[in-house]
N, C-alpha and C. Protein backbone atom coordinates (compact mmCIF):
# COMPACT_ATOMS: atom_id res chain seq x y z
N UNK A 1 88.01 40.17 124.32
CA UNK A 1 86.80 40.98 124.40
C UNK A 1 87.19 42.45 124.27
N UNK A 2 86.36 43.30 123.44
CA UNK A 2 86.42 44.66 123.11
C UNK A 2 86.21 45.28 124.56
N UNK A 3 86.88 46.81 124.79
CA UNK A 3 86.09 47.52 125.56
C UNK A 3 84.87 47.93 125.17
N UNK A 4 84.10 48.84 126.48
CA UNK A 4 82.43 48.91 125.62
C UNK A 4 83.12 50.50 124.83
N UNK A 5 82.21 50.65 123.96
CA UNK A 5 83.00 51.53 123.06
C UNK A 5 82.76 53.31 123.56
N UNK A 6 81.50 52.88 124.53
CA UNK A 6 81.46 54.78 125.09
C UNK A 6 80.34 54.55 126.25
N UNK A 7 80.61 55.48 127.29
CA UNK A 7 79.95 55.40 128.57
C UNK A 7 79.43 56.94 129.41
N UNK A 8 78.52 57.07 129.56
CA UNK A 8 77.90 57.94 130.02
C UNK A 8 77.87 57.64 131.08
N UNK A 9 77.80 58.88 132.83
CA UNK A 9 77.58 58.53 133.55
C UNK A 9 77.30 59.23 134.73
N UNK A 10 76.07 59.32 135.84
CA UNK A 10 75.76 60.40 136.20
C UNK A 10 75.61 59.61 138.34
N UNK A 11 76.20 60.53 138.65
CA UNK A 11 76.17 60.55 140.21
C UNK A 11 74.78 61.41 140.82
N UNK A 12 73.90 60.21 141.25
CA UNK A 12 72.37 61.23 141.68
C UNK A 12 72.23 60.63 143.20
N UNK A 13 71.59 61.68 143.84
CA UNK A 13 71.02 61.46 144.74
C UNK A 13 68.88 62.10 144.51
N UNK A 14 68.61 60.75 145.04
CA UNK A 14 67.01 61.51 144.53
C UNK A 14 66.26 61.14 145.84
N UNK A 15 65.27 62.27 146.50
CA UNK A 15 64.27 62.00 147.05
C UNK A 15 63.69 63.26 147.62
N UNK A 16 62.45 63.06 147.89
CA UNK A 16 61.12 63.86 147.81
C UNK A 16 61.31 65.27 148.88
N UNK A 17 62.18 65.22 149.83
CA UNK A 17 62.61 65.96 150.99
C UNK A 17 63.79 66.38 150.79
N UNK A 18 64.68 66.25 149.55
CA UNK A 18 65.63 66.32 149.30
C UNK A 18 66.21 68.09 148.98
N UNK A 19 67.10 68.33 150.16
CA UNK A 19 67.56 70.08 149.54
C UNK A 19 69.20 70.21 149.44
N UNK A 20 69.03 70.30 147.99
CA UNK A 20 69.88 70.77 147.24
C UNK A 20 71.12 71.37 148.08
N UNK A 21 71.05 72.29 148.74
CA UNK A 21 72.03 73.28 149.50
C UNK A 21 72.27 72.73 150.76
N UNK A 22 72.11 71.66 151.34
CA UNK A 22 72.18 70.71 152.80
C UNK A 22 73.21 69.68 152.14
N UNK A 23 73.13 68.87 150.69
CA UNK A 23 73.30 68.06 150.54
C UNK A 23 74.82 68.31 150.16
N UNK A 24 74.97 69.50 149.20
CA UNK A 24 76.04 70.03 148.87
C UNK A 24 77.02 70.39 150.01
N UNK A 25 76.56 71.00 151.09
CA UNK A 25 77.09 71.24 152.30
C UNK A 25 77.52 69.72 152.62
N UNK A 26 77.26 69.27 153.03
CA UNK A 26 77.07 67.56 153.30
C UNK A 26 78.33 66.99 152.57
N UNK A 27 78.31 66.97 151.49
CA UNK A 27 79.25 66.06 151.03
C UNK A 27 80.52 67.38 150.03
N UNK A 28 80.34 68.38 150.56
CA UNK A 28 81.35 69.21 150.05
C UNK A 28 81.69 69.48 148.48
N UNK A 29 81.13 69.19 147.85
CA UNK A 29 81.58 69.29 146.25
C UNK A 29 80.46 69.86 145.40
N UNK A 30 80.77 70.46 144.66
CA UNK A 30 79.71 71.44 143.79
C UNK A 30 78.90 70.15 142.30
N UNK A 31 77.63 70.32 142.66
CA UNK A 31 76.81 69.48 141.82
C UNK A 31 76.78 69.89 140.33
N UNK A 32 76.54 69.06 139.38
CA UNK A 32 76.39 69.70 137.89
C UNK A 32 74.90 69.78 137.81
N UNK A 33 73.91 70.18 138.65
CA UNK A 33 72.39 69.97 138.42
C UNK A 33 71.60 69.82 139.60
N UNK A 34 70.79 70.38 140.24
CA UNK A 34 70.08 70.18 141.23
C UNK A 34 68.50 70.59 140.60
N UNK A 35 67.24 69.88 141.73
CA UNK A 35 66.12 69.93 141.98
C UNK A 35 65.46 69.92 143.05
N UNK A 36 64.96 70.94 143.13
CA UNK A 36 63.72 70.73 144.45
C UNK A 36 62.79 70.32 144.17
N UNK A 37 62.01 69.93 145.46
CA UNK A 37 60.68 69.39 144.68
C UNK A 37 59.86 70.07 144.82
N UNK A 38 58.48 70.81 143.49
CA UNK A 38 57.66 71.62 143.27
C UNK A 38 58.74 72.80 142.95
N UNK A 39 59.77 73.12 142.06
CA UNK A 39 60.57 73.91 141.34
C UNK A 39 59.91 73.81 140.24
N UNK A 40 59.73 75.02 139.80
CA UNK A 40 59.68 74.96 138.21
C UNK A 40 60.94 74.35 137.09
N UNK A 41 61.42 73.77 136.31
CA UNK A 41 62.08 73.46 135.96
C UNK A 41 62.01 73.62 134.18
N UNK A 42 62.89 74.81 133.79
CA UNK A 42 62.83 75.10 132.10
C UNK A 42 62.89 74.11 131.59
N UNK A 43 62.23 73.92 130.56
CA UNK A 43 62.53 72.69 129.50
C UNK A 43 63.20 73.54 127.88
N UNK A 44 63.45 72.48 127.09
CA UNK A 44 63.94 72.65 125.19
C UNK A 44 63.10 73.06 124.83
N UNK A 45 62.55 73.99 123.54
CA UNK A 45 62.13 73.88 122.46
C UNK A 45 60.74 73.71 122.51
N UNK A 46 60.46 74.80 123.35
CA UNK A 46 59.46 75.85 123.53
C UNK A 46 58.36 75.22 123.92
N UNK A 47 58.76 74.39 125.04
CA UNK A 47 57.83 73.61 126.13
C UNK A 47 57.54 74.60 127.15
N UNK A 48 56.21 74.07 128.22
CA UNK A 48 56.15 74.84 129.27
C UNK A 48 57.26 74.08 130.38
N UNK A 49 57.29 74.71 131.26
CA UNK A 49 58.43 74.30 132.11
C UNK A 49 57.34 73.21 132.97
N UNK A 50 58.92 72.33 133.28
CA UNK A 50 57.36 71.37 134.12
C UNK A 50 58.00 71.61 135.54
N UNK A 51 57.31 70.93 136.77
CA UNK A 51 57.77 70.99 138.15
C UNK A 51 58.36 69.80 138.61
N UNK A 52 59.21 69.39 139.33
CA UNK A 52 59.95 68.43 140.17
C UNK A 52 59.22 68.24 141.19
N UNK A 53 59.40 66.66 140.54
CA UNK A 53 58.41 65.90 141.66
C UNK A 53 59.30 65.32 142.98
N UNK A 54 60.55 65.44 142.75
CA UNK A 54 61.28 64.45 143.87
C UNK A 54 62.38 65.89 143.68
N UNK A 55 63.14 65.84 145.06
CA UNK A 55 64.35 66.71 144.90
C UNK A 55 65.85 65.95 144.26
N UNK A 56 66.86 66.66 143.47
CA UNK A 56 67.69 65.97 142.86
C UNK A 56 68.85 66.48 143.29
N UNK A 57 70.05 65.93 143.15
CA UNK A 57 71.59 66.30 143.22
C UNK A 57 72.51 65.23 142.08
N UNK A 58 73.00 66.21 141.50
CA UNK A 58 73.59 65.50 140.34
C UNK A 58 74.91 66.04 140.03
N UNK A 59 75.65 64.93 139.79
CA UNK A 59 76.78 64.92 139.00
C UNK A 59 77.22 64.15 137.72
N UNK A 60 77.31 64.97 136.93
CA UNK A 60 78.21 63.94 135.27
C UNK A 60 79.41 64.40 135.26
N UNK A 61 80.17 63.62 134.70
CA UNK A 61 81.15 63.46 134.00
C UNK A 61 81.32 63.69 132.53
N UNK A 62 82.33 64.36 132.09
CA UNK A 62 82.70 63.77 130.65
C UNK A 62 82.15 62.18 129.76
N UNK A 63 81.65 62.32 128.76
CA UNK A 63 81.68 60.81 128.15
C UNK A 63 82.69 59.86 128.20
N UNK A 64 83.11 58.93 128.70
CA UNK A 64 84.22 58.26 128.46
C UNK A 64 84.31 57.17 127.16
N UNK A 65 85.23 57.27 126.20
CA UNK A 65 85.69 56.64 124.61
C UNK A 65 86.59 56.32 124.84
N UNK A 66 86.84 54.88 124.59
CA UNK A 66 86.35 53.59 125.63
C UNK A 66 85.77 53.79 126.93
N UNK A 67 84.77 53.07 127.55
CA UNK A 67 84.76 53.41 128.72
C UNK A 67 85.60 53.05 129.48
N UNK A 68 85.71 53.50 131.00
CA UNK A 68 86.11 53.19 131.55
C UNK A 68 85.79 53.67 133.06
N UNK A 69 84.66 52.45 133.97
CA UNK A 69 83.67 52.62 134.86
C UNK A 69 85.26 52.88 135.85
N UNK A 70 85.76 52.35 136.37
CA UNK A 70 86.58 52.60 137.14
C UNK A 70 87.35 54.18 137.40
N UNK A 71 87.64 54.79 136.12
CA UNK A 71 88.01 56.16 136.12
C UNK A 71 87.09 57.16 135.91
N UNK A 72 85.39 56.64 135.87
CA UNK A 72 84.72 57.51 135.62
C UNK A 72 83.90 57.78 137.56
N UNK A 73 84.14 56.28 138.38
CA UNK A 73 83.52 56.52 139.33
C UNK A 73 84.17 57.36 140.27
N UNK A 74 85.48 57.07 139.72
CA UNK A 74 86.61 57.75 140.48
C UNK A 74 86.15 59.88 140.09
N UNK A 75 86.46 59.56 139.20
CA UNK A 75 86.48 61.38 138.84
C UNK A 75 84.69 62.04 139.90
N UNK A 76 83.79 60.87 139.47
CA UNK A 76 82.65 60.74 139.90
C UNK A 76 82.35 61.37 141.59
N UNK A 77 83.47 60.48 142.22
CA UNK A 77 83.57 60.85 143.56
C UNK A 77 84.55 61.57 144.34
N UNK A 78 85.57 62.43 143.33
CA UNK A 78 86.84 63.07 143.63
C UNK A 78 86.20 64.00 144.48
N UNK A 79 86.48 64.77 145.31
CA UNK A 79 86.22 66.12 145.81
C UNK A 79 84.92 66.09 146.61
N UNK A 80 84.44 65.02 146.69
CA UNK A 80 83.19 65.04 147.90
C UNK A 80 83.77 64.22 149.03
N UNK A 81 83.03 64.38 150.16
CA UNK A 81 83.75 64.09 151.70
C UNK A 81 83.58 62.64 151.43
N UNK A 82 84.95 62.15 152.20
CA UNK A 82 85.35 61.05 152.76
C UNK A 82 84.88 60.27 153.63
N UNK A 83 83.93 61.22 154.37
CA UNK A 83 83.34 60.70 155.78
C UNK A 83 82.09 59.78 155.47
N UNK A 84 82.30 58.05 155.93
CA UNK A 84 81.20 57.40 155.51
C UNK A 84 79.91 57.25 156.36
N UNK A 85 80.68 57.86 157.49
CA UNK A 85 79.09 58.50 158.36
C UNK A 85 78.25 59.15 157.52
N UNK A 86 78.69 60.40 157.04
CA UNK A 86 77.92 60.92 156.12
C UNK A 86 77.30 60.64 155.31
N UNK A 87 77.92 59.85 153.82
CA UNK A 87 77.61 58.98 153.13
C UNK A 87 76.32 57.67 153.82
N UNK A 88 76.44 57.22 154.95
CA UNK A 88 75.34 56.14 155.48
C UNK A 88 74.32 56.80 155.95
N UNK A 89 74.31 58.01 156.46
CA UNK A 89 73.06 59.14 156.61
C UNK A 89 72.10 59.24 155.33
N UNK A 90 73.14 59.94 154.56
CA UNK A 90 72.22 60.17 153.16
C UNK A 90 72.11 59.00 152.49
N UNK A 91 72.61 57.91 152.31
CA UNK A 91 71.84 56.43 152.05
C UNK A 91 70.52 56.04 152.64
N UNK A 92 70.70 56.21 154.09
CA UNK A 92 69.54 56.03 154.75
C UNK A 92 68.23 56.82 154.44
N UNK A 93 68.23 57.64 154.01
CA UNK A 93 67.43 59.03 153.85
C UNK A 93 66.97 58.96 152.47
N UNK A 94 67.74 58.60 151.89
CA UNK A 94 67.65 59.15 149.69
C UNK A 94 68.18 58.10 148.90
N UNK A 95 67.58 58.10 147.88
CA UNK A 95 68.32 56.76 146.80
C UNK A 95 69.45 57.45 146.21
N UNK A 96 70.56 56.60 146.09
CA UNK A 96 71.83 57.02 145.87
C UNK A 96 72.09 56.08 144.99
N UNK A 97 72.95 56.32 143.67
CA UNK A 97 73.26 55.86 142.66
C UNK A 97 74.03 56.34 141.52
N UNK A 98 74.80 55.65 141.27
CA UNK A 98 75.55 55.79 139.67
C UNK A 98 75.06 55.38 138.76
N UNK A 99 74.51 55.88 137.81
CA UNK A 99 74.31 55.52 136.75
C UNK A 99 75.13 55.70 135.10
N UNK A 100 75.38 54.71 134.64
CA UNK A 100 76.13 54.14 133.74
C UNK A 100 74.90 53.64 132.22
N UNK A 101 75.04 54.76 131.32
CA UNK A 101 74.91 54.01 129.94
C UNK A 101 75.84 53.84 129.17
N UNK A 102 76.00 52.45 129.00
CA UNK A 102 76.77 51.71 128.04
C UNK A 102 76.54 51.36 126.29
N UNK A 103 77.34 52.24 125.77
CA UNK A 103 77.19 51.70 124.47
C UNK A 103 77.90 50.90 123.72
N UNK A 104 77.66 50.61 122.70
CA UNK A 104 78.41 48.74 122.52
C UNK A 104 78.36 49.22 120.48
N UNK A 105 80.08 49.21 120.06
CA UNK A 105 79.96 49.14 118.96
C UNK A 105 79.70 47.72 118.36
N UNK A 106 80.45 46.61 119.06
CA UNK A 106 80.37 44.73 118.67
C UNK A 106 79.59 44.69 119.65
N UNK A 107 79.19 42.82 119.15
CA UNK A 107 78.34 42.45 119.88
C UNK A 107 78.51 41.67 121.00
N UNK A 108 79.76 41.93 121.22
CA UNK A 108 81.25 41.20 122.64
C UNK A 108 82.04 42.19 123.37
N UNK A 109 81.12 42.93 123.52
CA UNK A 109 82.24 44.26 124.56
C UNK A 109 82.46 44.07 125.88
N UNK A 110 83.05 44.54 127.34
CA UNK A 110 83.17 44.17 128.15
C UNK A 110 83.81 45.17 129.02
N UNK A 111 83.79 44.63 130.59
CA UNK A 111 84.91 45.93 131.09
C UNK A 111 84.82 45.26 132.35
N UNK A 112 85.96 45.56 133.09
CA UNK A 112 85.93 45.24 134.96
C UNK A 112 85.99 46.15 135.86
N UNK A 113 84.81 45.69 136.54
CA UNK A 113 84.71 46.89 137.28
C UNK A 113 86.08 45.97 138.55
N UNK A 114 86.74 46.80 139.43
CA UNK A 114 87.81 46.54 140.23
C UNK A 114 87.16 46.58 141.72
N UNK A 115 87.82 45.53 142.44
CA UNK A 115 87.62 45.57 143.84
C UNK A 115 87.64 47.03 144.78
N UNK A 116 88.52 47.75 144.04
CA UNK A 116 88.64 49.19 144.55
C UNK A 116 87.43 50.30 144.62
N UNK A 117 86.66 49.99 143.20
CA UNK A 117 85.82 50.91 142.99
C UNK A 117 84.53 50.15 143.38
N UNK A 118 84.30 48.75 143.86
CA UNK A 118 83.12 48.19 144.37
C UNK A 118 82.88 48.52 145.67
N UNK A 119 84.30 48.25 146.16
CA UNK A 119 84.69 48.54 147.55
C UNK A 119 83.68 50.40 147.87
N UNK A 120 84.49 51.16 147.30
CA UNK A 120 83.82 52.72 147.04
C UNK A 120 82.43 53.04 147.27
N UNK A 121 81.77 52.47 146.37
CA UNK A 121 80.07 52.33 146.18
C UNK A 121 79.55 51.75 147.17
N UNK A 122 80.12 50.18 147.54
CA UNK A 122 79.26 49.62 148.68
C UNK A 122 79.31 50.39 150.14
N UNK A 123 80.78 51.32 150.79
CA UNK A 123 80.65 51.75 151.93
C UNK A 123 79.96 52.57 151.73
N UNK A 124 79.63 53.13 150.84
CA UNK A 124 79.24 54.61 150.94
C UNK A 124 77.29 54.52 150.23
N UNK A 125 77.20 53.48 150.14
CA UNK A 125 75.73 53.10 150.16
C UNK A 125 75.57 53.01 148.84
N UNK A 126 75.91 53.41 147.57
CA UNK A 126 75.51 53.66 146.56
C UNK A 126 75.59 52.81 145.42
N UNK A 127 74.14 52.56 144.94
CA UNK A 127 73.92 51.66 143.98
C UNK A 127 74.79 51.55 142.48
N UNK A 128 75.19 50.40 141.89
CA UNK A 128 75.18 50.83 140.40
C UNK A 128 73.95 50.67 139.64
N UNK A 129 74.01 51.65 138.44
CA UNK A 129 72.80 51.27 137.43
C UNK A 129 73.14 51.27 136.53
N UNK A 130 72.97 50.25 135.49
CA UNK A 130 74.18 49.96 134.08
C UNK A 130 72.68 49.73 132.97
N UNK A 131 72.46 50.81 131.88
CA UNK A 131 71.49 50.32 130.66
C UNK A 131 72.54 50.09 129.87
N UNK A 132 72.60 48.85 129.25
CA UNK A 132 73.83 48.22 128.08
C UNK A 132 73.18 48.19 126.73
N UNK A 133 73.23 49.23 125.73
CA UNK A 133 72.60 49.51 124.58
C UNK A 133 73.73 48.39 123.25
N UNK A 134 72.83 47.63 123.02
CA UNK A 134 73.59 46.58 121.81
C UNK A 134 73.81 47.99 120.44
N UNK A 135 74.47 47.34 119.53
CA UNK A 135 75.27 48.11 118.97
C UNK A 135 73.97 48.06 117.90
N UNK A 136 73.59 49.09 117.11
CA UNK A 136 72.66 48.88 115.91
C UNK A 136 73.00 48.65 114.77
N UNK A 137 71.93 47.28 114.38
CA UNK A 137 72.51 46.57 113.48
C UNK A 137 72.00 47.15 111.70
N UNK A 138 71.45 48.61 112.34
CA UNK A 138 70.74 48.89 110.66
C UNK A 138 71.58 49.94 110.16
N UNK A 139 72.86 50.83 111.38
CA UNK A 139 73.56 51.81 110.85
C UNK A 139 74.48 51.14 110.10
């Protein structure tokens, strides 16, 4: 079986009470993206800006070519606190999740995720979310 051939992937925390500058404090590591909720928020190509409906905390990564979920959850969670008290607070409180898009050059790609990095996600509350895009068959 092929690896999947490229992987996107973003560390969020989302919910409606959610502040940006508590959360960061909280888990110690600087976000690539935050939202409050009722922020104005700029948009592309000469839209009006729209407002945030839920508050956000976000982290991406680099694309990974091949993927590789294991070194991406890892980089994912380098430099934020250890403490799974913490981590089970803000579970309790906010939806927490990785999200993973998978792209697929064949139509047999594959990958393992490792006891190490399941282990990771489950103490610390946080969901996976995997969209697996089949490879297109008209390019």
């Amino acid at each position: 079986m092929a690896a999947i051939h490229r992987a996107v992937a973003t560390f969020r925390i989302i919910g409606p009470d959610l502040d940006p500058e508590q959360v960061t404090t909280l888990l110690g590591g600087t976000p690539t993206r935050t939202e409050r909720k009722g922020e104005e928020i700029p948009t592309s190509h000469g839209r009006p800006p729209r407002i945030a409906r839920v508050g956000q905390w976000r982290i991406e990564v680099p694309v990974a070519q091949p993927s590789d979920i294991n070194v991406q959850v890892k980089k994912l969670l380098d430099g934020l606190t250890k403490d799974i008290a913490v981590w089970r607070n803000l579970a309790c409180q906010f939806k927490i999740d990785i999200f993973f898009g998978w792209f697929m050059n064949e139509t047999n790609e594959g990958e393992d995720i490792s006891a190490e990095t399941l282990l990771a996600l489950g103490e610390r509350g946080i969901a996976l979310g995997l969209d697996i895009y089949a490879p297109d068959e008209d390019a």
